[in-house]
PDB file of N, CA and C in Angstrom:
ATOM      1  N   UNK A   1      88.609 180.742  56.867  1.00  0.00           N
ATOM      2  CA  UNK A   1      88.781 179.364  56.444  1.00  0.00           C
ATOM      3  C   UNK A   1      88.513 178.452  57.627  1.00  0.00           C
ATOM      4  N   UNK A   2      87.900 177.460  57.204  1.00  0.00           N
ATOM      5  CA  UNK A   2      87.375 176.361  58.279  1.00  0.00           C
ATOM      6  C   UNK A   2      87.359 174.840  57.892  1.00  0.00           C
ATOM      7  N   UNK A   3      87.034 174.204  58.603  1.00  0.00           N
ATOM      8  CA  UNK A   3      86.685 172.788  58.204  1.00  0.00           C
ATOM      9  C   UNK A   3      85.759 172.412  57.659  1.00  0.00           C
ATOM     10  N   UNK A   4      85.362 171.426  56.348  1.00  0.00           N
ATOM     11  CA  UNK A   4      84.661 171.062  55.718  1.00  0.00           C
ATOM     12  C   UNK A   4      83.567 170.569  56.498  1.00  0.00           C
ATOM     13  N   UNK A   5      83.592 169.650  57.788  1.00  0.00           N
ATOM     14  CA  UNK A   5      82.505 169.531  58.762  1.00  0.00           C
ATOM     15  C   UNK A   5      82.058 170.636  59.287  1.00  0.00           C
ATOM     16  N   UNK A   6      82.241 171.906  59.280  1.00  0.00           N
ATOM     17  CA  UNK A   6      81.671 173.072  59.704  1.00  0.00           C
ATOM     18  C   UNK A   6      82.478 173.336  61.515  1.00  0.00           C
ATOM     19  N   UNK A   7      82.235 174.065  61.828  1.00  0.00           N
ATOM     20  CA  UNK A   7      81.069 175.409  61.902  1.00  0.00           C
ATOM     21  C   UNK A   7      81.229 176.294  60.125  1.00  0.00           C
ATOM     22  N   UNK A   8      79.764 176.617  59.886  1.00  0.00           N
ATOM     23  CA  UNK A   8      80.355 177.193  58.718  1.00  0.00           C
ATOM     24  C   UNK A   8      80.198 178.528  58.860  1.00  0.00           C
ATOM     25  N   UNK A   9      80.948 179.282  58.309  1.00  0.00           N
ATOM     26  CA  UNK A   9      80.898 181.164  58.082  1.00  0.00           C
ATOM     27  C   UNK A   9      79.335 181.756  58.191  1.00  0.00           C
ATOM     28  N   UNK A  10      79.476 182.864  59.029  1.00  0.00           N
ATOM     29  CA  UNK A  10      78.097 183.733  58.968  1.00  0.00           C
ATOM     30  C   UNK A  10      77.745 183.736  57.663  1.00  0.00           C
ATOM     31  N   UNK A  11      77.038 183.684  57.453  1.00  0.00           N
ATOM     32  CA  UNK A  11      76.397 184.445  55.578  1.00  0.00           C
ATOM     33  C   UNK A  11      76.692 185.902  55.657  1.00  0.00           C
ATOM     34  N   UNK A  12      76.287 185.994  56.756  1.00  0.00           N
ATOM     35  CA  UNK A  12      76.174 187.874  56.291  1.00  0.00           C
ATOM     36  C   UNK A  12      77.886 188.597  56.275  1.00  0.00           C
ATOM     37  N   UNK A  13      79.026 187.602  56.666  1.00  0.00           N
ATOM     38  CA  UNK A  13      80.473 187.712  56.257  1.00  0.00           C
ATOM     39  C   UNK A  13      80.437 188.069  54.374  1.00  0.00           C
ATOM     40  N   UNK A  14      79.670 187.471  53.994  1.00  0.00           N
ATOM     41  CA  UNK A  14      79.346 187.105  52.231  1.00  0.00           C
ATOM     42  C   UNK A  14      79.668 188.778  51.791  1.00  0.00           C
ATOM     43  N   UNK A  15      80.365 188.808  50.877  1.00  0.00           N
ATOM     44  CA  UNK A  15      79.728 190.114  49.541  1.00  0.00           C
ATOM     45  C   UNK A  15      79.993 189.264  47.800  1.00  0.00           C
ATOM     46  N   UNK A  16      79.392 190.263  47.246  1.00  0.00           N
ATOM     47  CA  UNK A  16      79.262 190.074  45.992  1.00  0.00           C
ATOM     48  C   UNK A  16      80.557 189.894  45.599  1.00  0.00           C
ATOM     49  N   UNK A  17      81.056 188.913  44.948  1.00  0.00           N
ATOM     50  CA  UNK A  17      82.515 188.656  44.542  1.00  0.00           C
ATOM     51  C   UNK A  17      83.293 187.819  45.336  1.00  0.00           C
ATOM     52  N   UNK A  18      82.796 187.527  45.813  1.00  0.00           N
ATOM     53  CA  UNK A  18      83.750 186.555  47.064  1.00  0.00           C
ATOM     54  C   UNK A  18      83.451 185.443  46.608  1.00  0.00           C
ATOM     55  N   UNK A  19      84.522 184.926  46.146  1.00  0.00           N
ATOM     56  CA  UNK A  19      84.849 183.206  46.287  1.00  0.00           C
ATOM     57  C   UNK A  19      84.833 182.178  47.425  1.00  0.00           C
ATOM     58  N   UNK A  20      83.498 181.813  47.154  1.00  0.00           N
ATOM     59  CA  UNK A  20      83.290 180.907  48.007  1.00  0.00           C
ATOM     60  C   UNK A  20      83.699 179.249  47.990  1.00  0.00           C
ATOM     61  N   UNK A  21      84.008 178.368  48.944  1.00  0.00           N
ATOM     62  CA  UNK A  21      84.438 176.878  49.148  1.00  0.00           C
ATOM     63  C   UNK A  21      83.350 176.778  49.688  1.00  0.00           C
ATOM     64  N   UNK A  22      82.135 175.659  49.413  1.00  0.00           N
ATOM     65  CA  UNK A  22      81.294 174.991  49.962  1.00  0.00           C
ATOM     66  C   UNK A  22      81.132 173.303  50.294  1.00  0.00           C
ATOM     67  N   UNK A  23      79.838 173.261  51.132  1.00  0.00           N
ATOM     68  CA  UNK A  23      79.989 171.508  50.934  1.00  0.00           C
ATOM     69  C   UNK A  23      78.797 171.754  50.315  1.00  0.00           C
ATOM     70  N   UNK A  24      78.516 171.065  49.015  1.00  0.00           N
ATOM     71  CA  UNK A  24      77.459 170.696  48.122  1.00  0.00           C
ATOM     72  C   UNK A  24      76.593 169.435  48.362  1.00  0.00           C
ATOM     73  N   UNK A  25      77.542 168.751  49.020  1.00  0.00           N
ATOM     74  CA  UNK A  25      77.239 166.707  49.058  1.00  0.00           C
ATOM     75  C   UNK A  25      77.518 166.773  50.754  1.00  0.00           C
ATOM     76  N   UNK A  26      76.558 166.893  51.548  1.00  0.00           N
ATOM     77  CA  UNK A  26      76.799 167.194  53.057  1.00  0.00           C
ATOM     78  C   UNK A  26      77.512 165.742  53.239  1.00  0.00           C
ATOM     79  N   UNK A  27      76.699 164.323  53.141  1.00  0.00           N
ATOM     80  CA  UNK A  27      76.574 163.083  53.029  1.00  0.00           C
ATOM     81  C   UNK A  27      78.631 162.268  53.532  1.00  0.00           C
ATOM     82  N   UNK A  28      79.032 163.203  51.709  1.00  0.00           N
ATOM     83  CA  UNK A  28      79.953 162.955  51.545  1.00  0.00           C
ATOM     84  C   UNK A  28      80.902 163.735  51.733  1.00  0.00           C
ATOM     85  N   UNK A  29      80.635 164.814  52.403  1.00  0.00           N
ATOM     86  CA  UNK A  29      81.346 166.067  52.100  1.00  0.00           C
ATOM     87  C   UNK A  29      81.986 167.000  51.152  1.00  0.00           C
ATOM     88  N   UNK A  30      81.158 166.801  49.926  1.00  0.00           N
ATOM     89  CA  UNK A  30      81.861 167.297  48.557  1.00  0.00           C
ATOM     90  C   UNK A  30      81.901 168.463  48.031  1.00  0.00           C
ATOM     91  N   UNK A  31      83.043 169.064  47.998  1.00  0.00           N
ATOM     92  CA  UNK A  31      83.352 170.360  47.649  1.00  0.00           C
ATOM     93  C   UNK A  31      83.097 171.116  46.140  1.00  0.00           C
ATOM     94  N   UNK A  32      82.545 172.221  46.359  1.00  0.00           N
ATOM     95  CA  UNK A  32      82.542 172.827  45.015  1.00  0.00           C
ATOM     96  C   UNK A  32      82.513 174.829  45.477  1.00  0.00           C
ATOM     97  N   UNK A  33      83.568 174.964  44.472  1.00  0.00           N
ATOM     98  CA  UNK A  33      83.663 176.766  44.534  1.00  0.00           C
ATOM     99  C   UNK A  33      82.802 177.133  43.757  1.00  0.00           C
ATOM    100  N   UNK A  34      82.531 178.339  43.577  1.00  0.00           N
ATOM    101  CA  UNK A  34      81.664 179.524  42.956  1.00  0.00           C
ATOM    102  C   UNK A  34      82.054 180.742  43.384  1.00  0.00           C
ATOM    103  N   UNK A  35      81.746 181.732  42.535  1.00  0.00           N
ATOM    104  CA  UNK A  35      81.502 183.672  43.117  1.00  0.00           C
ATOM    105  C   UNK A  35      80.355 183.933  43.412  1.00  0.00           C
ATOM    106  N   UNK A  36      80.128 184.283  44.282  1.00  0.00           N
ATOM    107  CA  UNK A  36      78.777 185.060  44.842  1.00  0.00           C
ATOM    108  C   UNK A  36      78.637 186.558  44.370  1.00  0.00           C
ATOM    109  N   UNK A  37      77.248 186.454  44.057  1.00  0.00           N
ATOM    110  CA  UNK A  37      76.893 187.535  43.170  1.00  0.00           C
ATOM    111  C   UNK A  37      75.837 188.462  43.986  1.00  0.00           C
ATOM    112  N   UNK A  38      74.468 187.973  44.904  1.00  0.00           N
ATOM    113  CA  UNK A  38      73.340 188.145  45.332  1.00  0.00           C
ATOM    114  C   UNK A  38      72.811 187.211  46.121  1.00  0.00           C
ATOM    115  N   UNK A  39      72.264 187.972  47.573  1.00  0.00           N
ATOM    116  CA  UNK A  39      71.376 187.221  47.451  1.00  0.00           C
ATOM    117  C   UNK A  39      69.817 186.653  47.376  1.00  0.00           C
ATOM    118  N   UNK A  40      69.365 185.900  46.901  1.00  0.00           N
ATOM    119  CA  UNK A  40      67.966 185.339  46.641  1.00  0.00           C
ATOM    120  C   UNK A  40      67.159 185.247  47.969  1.00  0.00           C
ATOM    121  N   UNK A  41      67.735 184.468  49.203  1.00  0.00           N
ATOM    122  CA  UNK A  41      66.806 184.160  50.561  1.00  0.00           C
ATOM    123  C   UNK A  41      68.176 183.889  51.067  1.00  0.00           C
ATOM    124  N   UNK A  42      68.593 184.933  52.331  1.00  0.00           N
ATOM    125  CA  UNK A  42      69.908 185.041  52.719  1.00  0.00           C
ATOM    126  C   UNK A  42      69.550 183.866  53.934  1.00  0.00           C
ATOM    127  N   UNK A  43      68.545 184.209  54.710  1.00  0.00           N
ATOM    128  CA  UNK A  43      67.706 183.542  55.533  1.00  0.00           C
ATOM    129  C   UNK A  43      67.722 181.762  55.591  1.00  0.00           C
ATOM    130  N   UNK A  44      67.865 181.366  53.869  1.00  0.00           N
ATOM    131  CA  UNK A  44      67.604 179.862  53.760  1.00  0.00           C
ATOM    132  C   UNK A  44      69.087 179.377  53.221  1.00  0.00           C
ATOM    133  N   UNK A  45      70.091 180.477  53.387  1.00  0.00           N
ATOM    134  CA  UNK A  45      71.132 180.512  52.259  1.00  0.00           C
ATOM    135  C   UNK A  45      71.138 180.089  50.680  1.00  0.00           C
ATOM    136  N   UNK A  46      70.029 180.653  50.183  1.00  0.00           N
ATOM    137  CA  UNK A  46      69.972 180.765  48.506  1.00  0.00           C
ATOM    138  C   UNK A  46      70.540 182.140  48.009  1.00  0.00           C
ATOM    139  N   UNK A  47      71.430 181.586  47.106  1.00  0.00           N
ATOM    140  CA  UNK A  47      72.039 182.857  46.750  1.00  0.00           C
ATOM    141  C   UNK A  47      72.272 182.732  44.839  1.00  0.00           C
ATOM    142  N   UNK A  48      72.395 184.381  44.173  1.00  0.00           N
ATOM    143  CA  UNK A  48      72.983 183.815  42.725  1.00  0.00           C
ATOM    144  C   UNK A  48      74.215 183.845  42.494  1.00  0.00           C
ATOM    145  N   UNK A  49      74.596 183.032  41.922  1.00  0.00           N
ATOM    146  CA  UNK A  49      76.272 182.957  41.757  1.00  0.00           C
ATOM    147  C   UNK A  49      76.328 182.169  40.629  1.00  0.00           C
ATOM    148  N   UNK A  50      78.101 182.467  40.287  1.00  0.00           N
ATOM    149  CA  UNK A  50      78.575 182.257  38.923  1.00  0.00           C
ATOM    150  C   UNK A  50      79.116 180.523  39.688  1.00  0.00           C
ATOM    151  N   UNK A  51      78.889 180.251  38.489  1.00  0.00           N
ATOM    152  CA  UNK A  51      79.553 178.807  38.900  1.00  0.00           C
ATOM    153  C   UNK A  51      80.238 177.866  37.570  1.00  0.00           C
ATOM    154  N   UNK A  52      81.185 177.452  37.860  1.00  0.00           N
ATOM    155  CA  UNK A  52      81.739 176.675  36.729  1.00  0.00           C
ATOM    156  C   UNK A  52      81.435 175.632  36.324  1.00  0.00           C
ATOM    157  N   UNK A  53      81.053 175.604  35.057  1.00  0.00           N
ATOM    158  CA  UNK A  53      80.035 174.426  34.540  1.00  0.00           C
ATOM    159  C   UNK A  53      81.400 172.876  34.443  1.00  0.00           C
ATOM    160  N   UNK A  54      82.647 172.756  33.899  1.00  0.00           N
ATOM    161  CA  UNK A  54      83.510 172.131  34.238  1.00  0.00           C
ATOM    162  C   UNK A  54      82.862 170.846  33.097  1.00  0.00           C
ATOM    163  N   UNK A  55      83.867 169.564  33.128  1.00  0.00           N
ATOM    164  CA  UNK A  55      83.382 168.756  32.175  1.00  0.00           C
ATOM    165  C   UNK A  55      84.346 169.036  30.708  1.00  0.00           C
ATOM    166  N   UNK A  56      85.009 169.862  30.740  1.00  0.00           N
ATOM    167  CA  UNK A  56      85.481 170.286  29.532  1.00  0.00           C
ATOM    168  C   UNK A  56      84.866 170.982  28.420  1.00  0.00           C
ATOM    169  N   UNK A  57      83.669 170.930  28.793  1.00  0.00           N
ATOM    170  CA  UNK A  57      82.868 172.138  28.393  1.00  0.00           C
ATOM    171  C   UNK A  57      82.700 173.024  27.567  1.00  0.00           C
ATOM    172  N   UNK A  58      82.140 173.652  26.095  1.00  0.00           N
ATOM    173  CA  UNK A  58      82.974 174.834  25.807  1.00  0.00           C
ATOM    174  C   UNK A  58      82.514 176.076  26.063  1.00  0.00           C
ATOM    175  N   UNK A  59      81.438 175.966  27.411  1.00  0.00           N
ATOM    176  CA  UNK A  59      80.705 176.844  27.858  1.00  0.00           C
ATOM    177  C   UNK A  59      81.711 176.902  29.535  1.00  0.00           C
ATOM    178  N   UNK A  60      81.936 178.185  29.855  1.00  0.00           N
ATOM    179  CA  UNK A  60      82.843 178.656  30.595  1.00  0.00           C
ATOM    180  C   UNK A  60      82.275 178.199  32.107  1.00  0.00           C
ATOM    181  N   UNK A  61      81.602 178.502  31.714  1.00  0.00           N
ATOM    182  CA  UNK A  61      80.454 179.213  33.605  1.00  0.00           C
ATOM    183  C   UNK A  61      79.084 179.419  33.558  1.00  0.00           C
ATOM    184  N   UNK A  62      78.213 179.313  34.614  1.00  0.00           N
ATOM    185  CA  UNK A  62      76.548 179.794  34.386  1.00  0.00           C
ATOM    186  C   UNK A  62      76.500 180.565  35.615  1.00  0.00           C
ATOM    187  N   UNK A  63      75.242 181.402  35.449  1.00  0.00           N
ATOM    188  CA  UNK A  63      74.537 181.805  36.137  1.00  0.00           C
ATOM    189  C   UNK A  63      73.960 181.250  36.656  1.00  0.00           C
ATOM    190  N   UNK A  64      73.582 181.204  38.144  1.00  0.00           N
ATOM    191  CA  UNK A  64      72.741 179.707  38.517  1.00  0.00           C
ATOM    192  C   UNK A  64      72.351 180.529  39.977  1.00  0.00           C
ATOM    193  N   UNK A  65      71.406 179.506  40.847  1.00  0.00           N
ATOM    194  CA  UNK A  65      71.043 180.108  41.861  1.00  0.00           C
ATOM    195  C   UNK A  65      71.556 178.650  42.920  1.00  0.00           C
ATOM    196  N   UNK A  66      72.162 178.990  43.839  1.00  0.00           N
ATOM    197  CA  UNK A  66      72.650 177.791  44.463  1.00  0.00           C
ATOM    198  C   UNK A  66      72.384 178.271  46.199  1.00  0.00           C
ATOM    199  N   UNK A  67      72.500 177.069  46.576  1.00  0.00           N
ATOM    200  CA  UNK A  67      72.428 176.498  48.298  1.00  0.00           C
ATOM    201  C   UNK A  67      73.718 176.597  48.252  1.00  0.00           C
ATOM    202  N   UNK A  68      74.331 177.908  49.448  1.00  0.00           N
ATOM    203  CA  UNK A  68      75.774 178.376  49.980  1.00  0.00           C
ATOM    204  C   UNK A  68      75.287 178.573  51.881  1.00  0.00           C
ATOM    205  N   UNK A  69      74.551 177.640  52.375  1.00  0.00           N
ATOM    206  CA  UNK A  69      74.450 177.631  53.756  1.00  0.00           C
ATOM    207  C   UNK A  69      76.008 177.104  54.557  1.00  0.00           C
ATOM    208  N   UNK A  70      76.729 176.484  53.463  1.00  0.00           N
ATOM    209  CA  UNK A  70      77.906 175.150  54.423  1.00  0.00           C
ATOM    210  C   UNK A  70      78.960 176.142  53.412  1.00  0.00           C
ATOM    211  N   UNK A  71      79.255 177.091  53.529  1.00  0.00           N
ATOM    212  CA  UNK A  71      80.230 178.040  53.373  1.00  0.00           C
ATOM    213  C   UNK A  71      82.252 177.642  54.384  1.00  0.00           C
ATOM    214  N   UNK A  72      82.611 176.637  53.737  1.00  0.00           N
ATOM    215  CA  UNK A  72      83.972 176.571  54.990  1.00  0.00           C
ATOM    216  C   UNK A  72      84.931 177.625  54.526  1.00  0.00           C
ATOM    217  N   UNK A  73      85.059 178.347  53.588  1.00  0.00           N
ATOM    218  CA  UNK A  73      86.077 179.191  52.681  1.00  0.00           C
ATOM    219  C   UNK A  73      85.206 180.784  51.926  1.00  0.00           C
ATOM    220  N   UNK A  74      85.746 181.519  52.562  1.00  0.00           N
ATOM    221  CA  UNK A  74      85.890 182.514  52.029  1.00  0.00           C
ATOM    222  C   UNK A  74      87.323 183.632  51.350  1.00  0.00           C
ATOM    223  N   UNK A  75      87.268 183.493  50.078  1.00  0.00           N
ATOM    224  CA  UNK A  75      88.260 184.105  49.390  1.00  0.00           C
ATOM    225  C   UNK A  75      87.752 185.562  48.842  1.00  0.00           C
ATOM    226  N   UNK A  76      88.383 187.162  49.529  1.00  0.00           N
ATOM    227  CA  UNK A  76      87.992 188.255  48.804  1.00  0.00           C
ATOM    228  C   UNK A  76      89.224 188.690  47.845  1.00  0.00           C
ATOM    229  N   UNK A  77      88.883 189.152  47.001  1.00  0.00           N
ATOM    230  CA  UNK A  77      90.419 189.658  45.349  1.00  0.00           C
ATOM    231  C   UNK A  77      90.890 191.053  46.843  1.00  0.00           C
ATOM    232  N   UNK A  78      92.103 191.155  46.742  1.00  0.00           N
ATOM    233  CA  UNK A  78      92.576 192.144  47.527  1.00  0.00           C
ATOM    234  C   UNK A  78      93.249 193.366  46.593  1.00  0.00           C
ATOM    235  N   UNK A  79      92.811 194.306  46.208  1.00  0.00           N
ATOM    236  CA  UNK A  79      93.127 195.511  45.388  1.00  0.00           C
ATOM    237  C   UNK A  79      94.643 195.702  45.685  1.00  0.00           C
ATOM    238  N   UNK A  80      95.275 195.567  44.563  1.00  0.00           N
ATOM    239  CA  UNK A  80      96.915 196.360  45.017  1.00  0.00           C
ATOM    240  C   UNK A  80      96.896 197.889  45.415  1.00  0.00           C
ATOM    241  N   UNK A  81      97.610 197.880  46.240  1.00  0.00           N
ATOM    242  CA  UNK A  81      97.825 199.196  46.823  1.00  0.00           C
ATOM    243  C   UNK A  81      99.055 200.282  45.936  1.00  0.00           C
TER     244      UNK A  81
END
């Protein structure tokens, strides 16, 4: 976990399933989560991930391919022991 102005997380910290906190709106600094699924160009930070469509919606989530370079949050599910 880090600051929304960055430094932001290695990418290659990333796996599939990890809940990510990003800045979407550098400008303004505007936050938006997703799960990371793959990635597309690890290199340019394009990656595919689930993302919540939101709005009230009655569609849950999409598949989408998103810009995760400004990574301040990484969340992994921790298996009970």
């Amino acid at each position: 976990q880090g600051p929304k102005e960055g430094p932001y997380a290695q990418l290659s910290l990333i796996q599939p399933g990890d809940w990510l906190y990003i800045v979407n709106k550098p400008k303004t600094l505007g936050t938006h989560s997703l799960i990371f699924v793959a990635w597309e160009d690890r290199d340019q930070g394009l990656a595919q991930v689930i993302n919540y469509v939101g709005g009230r919606k009655r569609k849950p989530g999409d598949y989408r391919s998103s810009d995760i370079s400004r990574v301040f949050e990484i969340r992994r599910a921790q298996l009970p022991e």
